[in-house]
Each structure stands twice: as structure tokens, then as C-alpha cells.
Protein backbone atom coordinates (compact mmCIF):
# COMPACT_ATOMS: atom_id res chain seq x y z
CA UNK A 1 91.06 98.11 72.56
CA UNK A 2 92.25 98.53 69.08
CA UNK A 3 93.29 102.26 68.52
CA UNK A 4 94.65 101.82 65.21
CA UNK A 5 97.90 102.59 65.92
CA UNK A 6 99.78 99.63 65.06
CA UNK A 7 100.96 98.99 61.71
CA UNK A 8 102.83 96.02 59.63
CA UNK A 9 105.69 97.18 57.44
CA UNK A 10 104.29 97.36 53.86
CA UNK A 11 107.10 95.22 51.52
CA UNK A 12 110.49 96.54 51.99
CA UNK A 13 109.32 99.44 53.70
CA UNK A 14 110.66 101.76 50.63
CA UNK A 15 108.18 102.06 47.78
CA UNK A 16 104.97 99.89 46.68
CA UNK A 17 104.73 97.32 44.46
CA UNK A 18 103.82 98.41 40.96
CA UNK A 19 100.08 98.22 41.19
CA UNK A 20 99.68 98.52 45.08
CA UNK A 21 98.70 100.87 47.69
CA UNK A 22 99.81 100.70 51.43
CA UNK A 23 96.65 100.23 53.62
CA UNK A 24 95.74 102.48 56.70
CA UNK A 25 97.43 99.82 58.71
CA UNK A 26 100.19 100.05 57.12
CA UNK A 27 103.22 102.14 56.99
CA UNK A 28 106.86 102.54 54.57
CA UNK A 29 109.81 102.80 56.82
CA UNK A 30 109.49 105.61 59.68
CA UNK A 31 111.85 107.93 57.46
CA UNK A 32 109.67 107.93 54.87
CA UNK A 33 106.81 107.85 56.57
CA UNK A 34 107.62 111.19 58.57
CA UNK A 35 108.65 112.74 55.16
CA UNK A 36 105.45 111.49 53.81
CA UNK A 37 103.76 113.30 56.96
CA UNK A 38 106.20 116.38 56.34
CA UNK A 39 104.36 116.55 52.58
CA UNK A 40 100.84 116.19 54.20
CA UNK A 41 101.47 119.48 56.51
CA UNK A 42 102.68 121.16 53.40
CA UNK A 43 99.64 120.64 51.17
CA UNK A 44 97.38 121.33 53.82
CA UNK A 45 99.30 124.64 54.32
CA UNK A 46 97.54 127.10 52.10
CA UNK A 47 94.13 126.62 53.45
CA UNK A 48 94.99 125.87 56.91
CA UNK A 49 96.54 128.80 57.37
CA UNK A 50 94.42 131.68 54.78
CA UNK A 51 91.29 130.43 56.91
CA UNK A 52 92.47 131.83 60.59
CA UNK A 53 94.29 134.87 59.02
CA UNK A 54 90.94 135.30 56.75
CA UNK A 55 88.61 135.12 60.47
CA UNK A 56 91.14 136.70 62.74
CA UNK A 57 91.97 134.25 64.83
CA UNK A 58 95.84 132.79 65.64
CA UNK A 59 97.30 131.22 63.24
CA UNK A 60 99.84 129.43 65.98
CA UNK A 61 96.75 128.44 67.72
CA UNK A 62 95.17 126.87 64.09
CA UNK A 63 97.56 125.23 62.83
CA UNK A 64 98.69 123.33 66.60
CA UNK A 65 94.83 122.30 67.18
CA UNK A 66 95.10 120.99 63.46
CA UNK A 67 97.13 118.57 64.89
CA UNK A 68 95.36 117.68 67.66
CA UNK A 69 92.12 117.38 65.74
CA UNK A 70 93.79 115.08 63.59
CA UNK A 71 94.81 112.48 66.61
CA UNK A 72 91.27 112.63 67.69
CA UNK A 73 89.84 111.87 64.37
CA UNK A 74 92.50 108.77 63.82
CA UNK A 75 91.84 107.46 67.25
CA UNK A 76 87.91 107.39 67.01
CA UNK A 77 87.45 106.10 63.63
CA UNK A 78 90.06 103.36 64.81
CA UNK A 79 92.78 104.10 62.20
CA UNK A 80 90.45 103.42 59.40
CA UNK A 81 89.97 106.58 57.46
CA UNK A 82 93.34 108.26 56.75
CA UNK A 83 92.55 111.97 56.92
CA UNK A 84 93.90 115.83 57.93
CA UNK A 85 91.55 117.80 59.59
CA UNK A 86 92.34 121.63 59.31
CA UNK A 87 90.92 125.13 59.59
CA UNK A 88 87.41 124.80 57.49
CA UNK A 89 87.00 127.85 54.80
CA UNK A 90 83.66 127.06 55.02
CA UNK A 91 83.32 129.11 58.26
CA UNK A 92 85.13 132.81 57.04
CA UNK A 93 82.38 133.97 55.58
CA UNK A 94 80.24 133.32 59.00
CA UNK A 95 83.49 135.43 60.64
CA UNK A 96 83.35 138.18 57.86
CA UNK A 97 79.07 138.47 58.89
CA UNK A 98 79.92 138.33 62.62
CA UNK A 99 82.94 140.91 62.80
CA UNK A 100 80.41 143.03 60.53
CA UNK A 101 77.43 142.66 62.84
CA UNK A 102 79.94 144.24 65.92
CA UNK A 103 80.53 140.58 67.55
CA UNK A 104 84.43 139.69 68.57
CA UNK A 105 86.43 136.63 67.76
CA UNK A 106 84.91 134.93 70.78
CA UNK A 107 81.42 135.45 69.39
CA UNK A 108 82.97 134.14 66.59
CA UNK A 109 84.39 130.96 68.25
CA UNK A 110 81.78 130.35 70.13
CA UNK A 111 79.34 130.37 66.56
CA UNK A 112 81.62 127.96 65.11
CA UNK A 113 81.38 125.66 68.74
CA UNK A 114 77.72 125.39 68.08
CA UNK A 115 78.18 124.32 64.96
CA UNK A 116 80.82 121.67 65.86
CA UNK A 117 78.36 120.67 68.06
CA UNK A 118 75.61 120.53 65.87
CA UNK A 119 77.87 118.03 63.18
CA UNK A 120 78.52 115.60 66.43
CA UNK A 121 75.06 115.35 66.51
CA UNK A 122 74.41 114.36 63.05
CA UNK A 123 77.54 112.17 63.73
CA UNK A 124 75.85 110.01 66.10
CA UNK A 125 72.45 110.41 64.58
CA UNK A 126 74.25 108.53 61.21
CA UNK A 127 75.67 106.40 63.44
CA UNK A 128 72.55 105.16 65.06
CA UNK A 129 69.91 105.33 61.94
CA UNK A 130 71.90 105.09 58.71
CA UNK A 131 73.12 107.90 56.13
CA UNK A 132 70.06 107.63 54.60
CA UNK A 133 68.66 110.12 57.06
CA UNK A 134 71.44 112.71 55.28
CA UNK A 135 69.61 112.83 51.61
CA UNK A 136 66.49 112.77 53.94
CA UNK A 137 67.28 116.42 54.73
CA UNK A 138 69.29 117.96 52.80
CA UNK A 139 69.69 116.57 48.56
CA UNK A 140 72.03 117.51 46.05
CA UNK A 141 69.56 120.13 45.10
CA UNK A 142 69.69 121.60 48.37
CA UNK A 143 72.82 121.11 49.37
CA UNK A 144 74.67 122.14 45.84
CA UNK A 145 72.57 125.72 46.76
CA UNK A 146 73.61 126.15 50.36
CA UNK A 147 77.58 125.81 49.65
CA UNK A 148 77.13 127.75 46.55
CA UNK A 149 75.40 131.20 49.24
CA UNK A 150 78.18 130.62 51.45
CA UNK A 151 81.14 131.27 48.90
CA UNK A 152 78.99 133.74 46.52
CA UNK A 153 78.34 135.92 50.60
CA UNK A 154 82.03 135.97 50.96
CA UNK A 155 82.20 138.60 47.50
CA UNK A 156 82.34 141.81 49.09
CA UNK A 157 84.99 140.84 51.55
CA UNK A 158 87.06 140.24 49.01
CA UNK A 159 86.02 143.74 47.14
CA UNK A 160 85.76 145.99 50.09
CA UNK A 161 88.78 144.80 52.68
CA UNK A 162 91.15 142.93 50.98
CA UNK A 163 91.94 144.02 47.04
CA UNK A 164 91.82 147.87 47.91
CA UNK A 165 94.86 147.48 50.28
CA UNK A 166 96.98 146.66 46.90
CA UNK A 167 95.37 146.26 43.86
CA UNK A 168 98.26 145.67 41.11
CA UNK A 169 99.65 142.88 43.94
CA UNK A 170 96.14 141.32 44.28
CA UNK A 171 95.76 141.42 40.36
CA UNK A 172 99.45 139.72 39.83
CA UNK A 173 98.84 137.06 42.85
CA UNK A 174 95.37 136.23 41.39
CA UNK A 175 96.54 135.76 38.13
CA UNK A 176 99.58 133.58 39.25
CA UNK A 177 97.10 131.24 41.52
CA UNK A 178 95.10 131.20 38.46
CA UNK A 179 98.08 129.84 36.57
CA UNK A 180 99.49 127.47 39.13
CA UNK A 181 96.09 125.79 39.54
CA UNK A 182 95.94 124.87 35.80
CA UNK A 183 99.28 124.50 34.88
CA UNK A 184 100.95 122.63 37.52
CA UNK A 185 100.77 119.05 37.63
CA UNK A 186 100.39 116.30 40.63
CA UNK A 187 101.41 117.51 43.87
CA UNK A 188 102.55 120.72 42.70
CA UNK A 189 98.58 121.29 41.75
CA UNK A 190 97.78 120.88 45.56
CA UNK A 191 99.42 123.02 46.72
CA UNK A 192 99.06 125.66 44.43
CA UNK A 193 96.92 128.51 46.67
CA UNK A 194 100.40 128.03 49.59
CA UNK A 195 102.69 128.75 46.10
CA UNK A 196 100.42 131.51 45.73
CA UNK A 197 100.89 133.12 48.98
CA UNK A 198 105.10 132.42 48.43
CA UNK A 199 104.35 134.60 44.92
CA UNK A 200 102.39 137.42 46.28
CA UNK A 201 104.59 137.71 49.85
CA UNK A 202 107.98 137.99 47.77
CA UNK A 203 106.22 140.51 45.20
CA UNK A 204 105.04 142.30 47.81
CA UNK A 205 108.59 142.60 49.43
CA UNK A 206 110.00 143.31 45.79
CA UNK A 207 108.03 146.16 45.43
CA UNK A 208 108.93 147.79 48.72
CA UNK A 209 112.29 148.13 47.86
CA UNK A 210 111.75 149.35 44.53
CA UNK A 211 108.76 151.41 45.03
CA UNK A 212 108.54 152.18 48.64
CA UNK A 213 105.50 152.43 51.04
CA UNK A 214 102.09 152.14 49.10
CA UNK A 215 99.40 154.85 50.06
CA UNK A 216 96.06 152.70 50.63
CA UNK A 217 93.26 151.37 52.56
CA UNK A 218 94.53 148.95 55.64
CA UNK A 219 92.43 146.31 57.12
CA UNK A 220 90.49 148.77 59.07
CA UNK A 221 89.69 150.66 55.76
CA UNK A 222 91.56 153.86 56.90
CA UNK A 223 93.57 155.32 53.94
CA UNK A 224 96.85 155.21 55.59
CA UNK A 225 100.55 155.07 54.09
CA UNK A 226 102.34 151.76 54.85
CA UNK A 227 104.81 149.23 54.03
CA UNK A 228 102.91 146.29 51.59
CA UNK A 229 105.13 143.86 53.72
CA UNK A 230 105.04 144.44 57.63
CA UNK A 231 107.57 141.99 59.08
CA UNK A 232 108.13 143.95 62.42
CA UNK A 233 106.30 141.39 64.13
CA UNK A 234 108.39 138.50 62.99
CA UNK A 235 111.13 140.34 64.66
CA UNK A 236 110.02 140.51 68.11
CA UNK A 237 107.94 136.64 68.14
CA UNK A 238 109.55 133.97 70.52
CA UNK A 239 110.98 131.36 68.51
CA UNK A 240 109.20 128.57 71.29
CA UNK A 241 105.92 129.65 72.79
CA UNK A 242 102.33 128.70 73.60
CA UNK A 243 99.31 130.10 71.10
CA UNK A 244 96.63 132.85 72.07
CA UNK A 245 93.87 130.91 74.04
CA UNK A 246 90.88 132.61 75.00
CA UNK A 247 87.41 131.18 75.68
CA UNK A 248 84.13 131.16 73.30
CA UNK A 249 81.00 133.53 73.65
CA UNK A 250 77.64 132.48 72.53
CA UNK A 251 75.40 134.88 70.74
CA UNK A 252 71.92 133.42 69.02
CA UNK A 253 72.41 135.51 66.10
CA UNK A 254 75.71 134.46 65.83
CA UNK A 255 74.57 130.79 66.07
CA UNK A 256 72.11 131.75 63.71
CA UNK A 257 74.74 132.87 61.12
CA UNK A 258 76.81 130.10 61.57
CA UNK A 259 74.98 127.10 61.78
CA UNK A 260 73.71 126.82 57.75
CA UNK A 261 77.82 125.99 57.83
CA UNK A 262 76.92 122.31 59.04
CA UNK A 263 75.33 121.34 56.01
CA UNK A 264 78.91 121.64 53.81
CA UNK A 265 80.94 120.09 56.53
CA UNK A 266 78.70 116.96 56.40
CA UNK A 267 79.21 117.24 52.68
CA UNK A 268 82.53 117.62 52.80
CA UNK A 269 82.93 114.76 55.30
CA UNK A 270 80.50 112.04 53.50
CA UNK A 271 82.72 113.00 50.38
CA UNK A 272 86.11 112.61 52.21
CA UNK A 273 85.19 108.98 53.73
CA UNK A 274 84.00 107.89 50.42
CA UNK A 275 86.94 108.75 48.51
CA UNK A 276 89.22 107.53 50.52
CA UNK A 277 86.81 103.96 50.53
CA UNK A 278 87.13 104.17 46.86
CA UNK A 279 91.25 104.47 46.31
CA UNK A 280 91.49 102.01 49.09
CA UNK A 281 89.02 99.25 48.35
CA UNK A 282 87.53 99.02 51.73
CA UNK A 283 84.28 99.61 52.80
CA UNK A 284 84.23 102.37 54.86
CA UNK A 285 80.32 103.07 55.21
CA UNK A 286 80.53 101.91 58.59
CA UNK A 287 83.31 104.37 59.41
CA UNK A 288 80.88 107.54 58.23
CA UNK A 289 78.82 108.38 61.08
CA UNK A 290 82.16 108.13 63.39
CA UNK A 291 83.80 110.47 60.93
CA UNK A 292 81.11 113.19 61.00
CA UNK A 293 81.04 112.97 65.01
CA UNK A 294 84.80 113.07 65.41
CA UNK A 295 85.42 116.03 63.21
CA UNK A 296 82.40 117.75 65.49
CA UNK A 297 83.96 117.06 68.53
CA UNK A 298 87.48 118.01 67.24
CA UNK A 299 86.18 121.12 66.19
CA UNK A 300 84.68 121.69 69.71
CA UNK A 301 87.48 121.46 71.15
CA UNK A 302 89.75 123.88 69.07
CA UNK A 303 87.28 126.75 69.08
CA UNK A 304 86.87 126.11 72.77
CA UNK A 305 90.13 127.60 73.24
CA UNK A 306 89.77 130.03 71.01
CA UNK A 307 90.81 127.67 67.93
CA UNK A 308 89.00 127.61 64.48
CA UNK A 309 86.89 124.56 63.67
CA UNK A 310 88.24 121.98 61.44
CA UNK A 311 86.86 119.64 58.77
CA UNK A 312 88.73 116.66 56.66
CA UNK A 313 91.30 118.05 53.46
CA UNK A 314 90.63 117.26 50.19
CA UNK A 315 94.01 118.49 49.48
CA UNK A 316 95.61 115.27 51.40
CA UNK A 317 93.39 113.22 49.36
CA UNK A 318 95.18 114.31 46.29
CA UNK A 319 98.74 113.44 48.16
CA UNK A 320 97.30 110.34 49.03
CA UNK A 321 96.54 109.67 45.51
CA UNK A 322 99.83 110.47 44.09
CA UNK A 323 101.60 108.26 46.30
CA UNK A 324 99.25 105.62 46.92
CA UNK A 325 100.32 105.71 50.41
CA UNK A 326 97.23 105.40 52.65
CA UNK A 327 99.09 105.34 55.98
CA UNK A 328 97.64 106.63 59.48
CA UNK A 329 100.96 106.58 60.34
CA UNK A 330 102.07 109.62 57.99
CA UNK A 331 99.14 111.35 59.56
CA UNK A 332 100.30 110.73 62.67
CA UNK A 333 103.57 111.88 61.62
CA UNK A 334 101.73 114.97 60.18
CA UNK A 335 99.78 115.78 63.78
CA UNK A 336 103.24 115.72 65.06
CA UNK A 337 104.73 118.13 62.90
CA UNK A 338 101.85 120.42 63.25
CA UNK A 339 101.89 120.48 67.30
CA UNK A 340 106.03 121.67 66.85
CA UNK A 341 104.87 124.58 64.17
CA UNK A 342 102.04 125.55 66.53
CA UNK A 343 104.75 126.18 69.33
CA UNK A 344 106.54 128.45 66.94
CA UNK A 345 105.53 131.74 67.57
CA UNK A 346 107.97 133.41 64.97
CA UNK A 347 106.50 131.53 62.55
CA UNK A 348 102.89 132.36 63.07
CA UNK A 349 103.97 136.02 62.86
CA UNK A 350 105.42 135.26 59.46
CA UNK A 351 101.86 134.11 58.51
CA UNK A 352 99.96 136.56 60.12
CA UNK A 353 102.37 139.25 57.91
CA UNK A 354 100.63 137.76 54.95
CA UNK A 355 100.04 141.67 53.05
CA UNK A 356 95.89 142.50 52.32
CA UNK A 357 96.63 142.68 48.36
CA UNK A 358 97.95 138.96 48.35
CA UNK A 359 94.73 138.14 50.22
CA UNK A 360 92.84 139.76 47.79
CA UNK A 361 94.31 138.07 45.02
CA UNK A 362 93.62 134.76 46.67
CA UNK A 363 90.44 135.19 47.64
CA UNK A 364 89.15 136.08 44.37
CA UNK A 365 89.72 132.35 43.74
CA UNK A 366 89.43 130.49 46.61
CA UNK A 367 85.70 132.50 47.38
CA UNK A 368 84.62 131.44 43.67
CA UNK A 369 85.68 127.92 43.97
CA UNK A 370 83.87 127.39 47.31
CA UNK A 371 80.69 129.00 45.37
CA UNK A 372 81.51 126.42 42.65
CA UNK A 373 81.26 123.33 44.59
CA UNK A 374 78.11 123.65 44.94
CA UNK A 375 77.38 124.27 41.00
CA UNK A 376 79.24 120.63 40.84
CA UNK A 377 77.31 119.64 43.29
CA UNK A 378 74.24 119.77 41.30
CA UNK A 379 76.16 119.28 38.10
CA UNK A 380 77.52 115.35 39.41
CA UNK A 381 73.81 114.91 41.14
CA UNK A 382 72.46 115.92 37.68
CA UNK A 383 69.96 117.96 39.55
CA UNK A 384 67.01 119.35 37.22
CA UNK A 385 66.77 123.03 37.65
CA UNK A 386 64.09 123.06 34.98
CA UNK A 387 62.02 121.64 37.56
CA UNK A 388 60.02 124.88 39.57
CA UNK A 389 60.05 122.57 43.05
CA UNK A 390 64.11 122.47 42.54
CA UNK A 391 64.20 125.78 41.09
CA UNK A 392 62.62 128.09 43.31
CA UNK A 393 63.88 127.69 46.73
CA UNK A 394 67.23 127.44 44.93
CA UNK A 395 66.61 131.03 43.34
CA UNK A 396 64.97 132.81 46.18
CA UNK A 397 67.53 131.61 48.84
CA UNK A 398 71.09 132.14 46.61
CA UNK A 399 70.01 135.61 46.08
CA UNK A 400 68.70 136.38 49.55
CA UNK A 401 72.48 134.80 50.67
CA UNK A 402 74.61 136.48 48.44
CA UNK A 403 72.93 139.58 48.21
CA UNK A 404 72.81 139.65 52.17
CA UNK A 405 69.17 140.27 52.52
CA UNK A 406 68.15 141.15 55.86
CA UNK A 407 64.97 140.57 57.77
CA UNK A 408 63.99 141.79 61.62
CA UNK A 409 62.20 139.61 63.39
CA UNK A 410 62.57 141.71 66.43
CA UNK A 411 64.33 144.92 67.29
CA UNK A 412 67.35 142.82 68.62
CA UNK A 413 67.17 140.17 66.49
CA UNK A 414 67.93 139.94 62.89
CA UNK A 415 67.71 137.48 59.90
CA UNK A 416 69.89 138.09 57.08
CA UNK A 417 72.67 136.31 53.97
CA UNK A 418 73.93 132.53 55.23
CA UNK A 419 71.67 132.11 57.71
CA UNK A 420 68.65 133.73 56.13
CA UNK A 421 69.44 132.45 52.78
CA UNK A 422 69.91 128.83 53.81
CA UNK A 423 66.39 128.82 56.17
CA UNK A 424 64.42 129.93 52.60
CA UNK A 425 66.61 126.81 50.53
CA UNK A 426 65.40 124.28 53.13
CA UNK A 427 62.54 125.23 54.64
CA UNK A 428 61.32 125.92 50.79
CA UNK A 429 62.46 123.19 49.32
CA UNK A 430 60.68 120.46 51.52
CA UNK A 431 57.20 123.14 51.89
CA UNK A 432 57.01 123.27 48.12
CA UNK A 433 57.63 119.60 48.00
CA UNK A 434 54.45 118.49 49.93
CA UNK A 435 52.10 120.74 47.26
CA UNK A 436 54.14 119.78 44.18
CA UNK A 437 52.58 117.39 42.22
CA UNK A 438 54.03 113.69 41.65
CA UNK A 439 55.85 114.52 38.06
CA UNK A 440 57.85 117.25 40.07
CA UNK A 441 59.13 115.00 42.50
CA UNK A 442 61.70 113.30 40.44
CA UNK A 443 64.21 111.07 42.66
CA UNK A 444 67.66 112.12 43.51
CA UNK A 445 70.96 110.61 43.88
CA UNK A 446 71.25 109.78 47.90
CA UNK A 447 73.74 111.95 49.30
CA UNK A 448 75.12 108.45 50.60
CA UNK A 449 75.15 107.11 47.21
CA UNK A 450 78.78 108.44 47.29
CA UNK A 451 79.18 112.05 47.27
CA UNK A 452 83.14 112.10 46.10
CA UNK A 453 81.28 112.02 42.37
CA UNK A 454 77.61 112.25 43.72
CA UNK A 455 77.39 108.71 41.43
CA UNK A 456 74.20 107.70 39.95
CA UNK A 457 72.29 105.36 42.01
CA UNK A 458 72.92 101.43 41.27
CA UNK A 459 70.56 99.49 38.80
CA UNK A 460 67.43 98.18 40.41
């Protein structure tokens, strides 16, 4: 059985030839190709490891079943779509609603285990009846307005827990991200959010020694007086060590919550596999239902041990595009590397150290630009919001999500923001759509058209 994890030696093994790109099945010389996995952990970085921090869960843990989740993507789609799966930011909003609602990180896990489960589903369903039956369910239109609820819900975290704890920090790291995303150029540009962090971890230590303890709000909210940069921890980690496991719990509501969360991991997935078709020249529509399954199933297994769930990085797309090195092998390499950090306690404490204000600052952007994927979502898909059957679900379930609307359906069981919010976009959409009449029901681009760029649909 073919794996995938053989490869030919591209050329010399040192660089491509002007003009070409070294295939999935291919690899550079194992140097190279371990610093080329070395750069892949790197970009992935930021995200990877503001997501667990952001939820409460391990960062150790993360970033170790990162790697694994990785191996288990390569091996089931066969070495054929070269991709890093780690921690999905998609999901801390869910966490945020959860940890509000009184459930614990396993609640939490076990939310985000449903959903994993939920995306293998779709996985095989793609697998067995086409991508078609994607844009069946959920178009641009609905799509662009359930990613845009989940980023736009995550607002008041970002207002009430995390700025507060240091507001001139959060201000100066915002405004540095800000900078670094715009200004920087290539790889520098992906990994702007992890030079972030770097900024707004030394400011904060600057500013302890030259200002002292800052009296604010903590995590907890409690007005307390504290150091802006708490490395005791770091101090008394193991350098080698094993992660926090613990096992899931399952709460409906939770579920509930969480679940909406499926729809942008397809998204994201569908886009991954057909950007990485289109900078390699193969065809990799075959590959997409595999893709959506094995992420599902990776991210069951991480959260089943008290892990976050994953989902493909867009930010190892860009690294593949600067280098035009496709390899598995460098993600192999990259896997590797991120099993070794994993087993570094000390340096999960490091992470988890990360001060609120920086947080704040970061999460000012990275909340908006989850929000704004979705507006680009409909922007690319050129859907028509001057149409009342695209307009109306779209209106009544973004403000129901981001203003957290609530709605008891029993005396233990509520409806409210993602979950609520998303149930009114879909459920409304389709509804509406069998009373519209014809002129109303304009066709869409298919969500398997090609959502990297959502591209127009071919000439008939």
C-alpha cells in the first residue's frame, strides 16, 4: 500500500529549477528539507499556539497533537495534499461561550469532539456523493454569514478579559501586528501575528523594569496588582515531559454551541485542497472528501485527550508559495519537530506566560479578520445582498450571533449567539428559498467551484 512516503530527489537536491516546483513526492536534500520543515513549525506558530492559550487548554498538549494530526492527514490522503494541521481559531469563540455558560475545558473538548466528528462525516459523505452536496447546503451566501457570527461573537472577549489587563500594551501590540501585517513582505508577512506576540512579550517585560507591577484586571477580572510578565512558571517547568491529558465531557448545549463551527472548517478545508491543486497543477478533487474526513478524525483524536481540534494552515500555504517547495517530506519533517516541542514543558510555560494586554492587542485583529473572511467570502462569490432571500437570513442571524441573543427552549436548555445565530442563517435561508419567487433565486458559485478565490463558474 502506497503511504506516500517515498520520495525521488528533486534535481540536485538544492534549489529548483527556475520555473519549477518540487511535487508532493518529492523532496530537496534531507538538510534542507528539515529546515524547510523547521520554517513550516514557525509560521504555523502564532496561531497554533494563541488558539489553546485563547480556550485554556495546554499549549504542550496543542502544539504535540499538531504533529500528530499532521501524520494522520499525510498518511490518509496518500501524500497528496501537502498540508499543517494546527489548533483551529475557529473554535475560541465556542470556548469563550462554554467557559461563560459554567462548562470546564472538558465540556469544552468534548464540544469540539463532536464537531470533529461531525466534519468526518461530511468527509465521507463527499467522498461517497461528490462536493456538490457541499454548495447543496451551505452557499457562499450562507457560509460567508456563518464565519463572519463566529469572529464578530468573539468581540467582547476581547473587550471584557483581555485589553483591560493592560491597555497601553494591548494598544502598542495591536498597532505593531497592524504594521507587520502590511508592511512586511513574503514570509515575514506569515508570520506576522508570532512577531507580534515577540513585540508585545518583550514590551511587556520592558515595562516591568521601568515601571513596575501594573494595578489591573487579571484573567479572572479581579482588580489585582501584578507583574505584566509572569515567568515564575517557566522557572519551575521540566525541560522533558509529557502534556496535560485529560478526557472529554459531552454536554448538548455545548454541542449545540459548537457545532455551527463545522461549516468554516469545511470551508477552510475545500479552500486548502484547492489551493494547493492550483500552485501544484494536479488535480486534487479526488483528494477532497479524504481531506475533510482526515482533519475530522485528527481532530477527534487530539481533543480526546484533552487536545484542541485542528484544521489545515493557510499560513503554510503562503511558505509553500514562496518556496515553491510542495514536499510531504518537509511536513513530515515539521510533525517531527512539533512532537519534540510538545515534550518541552519549559517551553509551553513560556507560551502560556503570554501577558492578557498582548492578547488583547492581538485579538483585536485576529477576531476581525476571522469576521472578515466571511465578508470575502461573499465578496469572491459575488453574492447579491440586494436580494431579500440572501439578505434576510443573513441580517437576522449575524445580529442574533454577534449580539449573543438568547432563547429558552426549556428551563435547562438554552439557544443563544453561534449556535443560535447560525440555526436562523440556515434554516432561513433554505425556508425563504422554497416561497421566494424564481427571479430571487439567482445561481451561485458552487462551493466546489474552487473556494481558494470562490471563482466564477466555467462557461457553459
Amino acid at each position: 500500500m502506497d503511504l506516500g512516503v517515498r520520495w525521488t530527489l528533486h534535481g540536485d537536491g538544492r534549489t529548483p529549477a527556475p520555473g519549477a516546483v518540487v511535487k508532493p513526492d518529492e523532496r530537496l536534500s534531507w538538510p534542507r528539507t528539515f529546515g524547510l520543515g523547521a520554517q513550516h513549525v514557525v509560521a504555523m506558530f502564532g496561531a497554533s499556539f494563541v488558539a489553546p492559550v485563547l480556550m485554556g487548554l495546554d499549549p504542550n498538549l496543542a502544539i504535540m497533537m499538531s504533529g500528530v494530526a499532521t501524520a494522520i492527514f499525510l498518511l490518509a490522503t496518500r501524500g497528496k495534499v501537502p498540508s499543517y494541521l494546527g489548533c483551529s481559531l475557529s473554535f475560541v469563540g465556542v470556548a469563550a461561550v462554554i467557559k461563560a455558560d459554567g462548562g470546564s475545558i472538558a465540556t469544552i473538548t468534548g464540544a469540539c469532539l463532536a464537531v470533529g466528528a461531525a466534519l468526518f462525516l461530511i468527509g465521507l459523505a463527499v467522498r461517497k456523493f461528490g462536493a456538490g452536496i457541499i454548495h447543496a447546503a451551505m452557499p457562499p451566501v450562507v457560509t460567508g454569514a456563518v464565519v463572519m457570527l463566529i469572529g464578530f461573537n468573539l468581540a467582547p472577549v476581547t473587550a471584557s478579559t483581555y485589553w483591560p489587563q493592560d491597555q497601553w500594551t494591548a494598544l502598542l501590540t495591536m498597532l505593531f501586528t497592524g504594521l507587520a501585517v502590511v508592511a512586511l513582505r513574503g514570509f515575514w508577512a506569515r508570520i506576522a501575528i508570532f512577531l507580534g506576540l515577540l513585540f508585545g512579550y518583550g514590551l511587556s517585560w520592558l515595562l516591568d523594569r521601568i515601571l513596575g507591577p501594573t494595578t489591573s484586571a487579571d484573567g479572572s477580572g479581579a482588580v489585582t496588582e501584578h507583574w505584566r510578565l509572569d515567568l515564575s512558571g517557566v522557572a519551575d517547568a521540566a525541560w522533558i515531559g509529557l502534556p496535560s491529558f485529560h478526557a472529554p465531557q459531552f454536554e448538548l448545549s455545548a454541542i449545540l454551541v459548537a457545532l455551527p463551527v463545522v461549516i468554516a472548517l469545511v470551508a477552510e478545508n475545500v479552500g486548502h485542497v484547492k489551493a494547493v491543486g492550483e500552485m501544484t497543477g494536479d488535480d486534487l478533487d479526488g483528494k477532497l472528501g479524504t481531506a475533510i474526513a482526515a482533519d475530522g478524525a485528527a481532530s477527534m483524536l487530539s481533543t480526546g485527550v484533552g487536545g484542541p481540534p485542528n484544521t489545515t494552515y493557510s499560513e503554510n500555504i503562503g511558505v509553500m508559495a514562496a518556496t515553491r517547495v510542495y514536499s510531504t517530506a518537509a511536513y513530515w519533517a515539521a510533525a517531527l519537530f512539533a512532537l519534540l516541542f510538545g515534550l518541552c514543558p519549559k517551553f509551553g510555560a513560556v507560551v502560556a506566560a503570554i501577558p492578557g494586554g498582548v492578547l488583547g492587542g492581538i485579538t483585536v485583529i485576529l477576531y476581525g479578520m476571522i469576521g472578515l473572511l466571511g465578508a470575502q467570502i461573499w465578496t469572491n462569490a459575488k453574492v447579491d445582498l440586494r436580494n431579500p432571500l440572501n439578505l434576510v437570513p443573513c441580517a437576522a442571524g449575524l445580529i442574533i450571533g454577534i449580539g449573543n441573543v438568547s432563547m429558552e427552549i426549556t428551563e435547562n436548555f438554552t439557544l443563544s449567539g453561534i449556535a443560535l445565530g447560525t440555526i436562523v442563517v440556515i434554516t432561513g435561508y433554505h425556508v425563504l428559498r422554497l416561497f421566494a419567487p424564481a427571479h430571487f433565486k439567482v445561481e451561485e458559485p458552487l462551493l466546489d467551484e474552487g473556494t481558494s478565490s470562490y471563482d466564477e463558474p466555467p462557461a457553459r
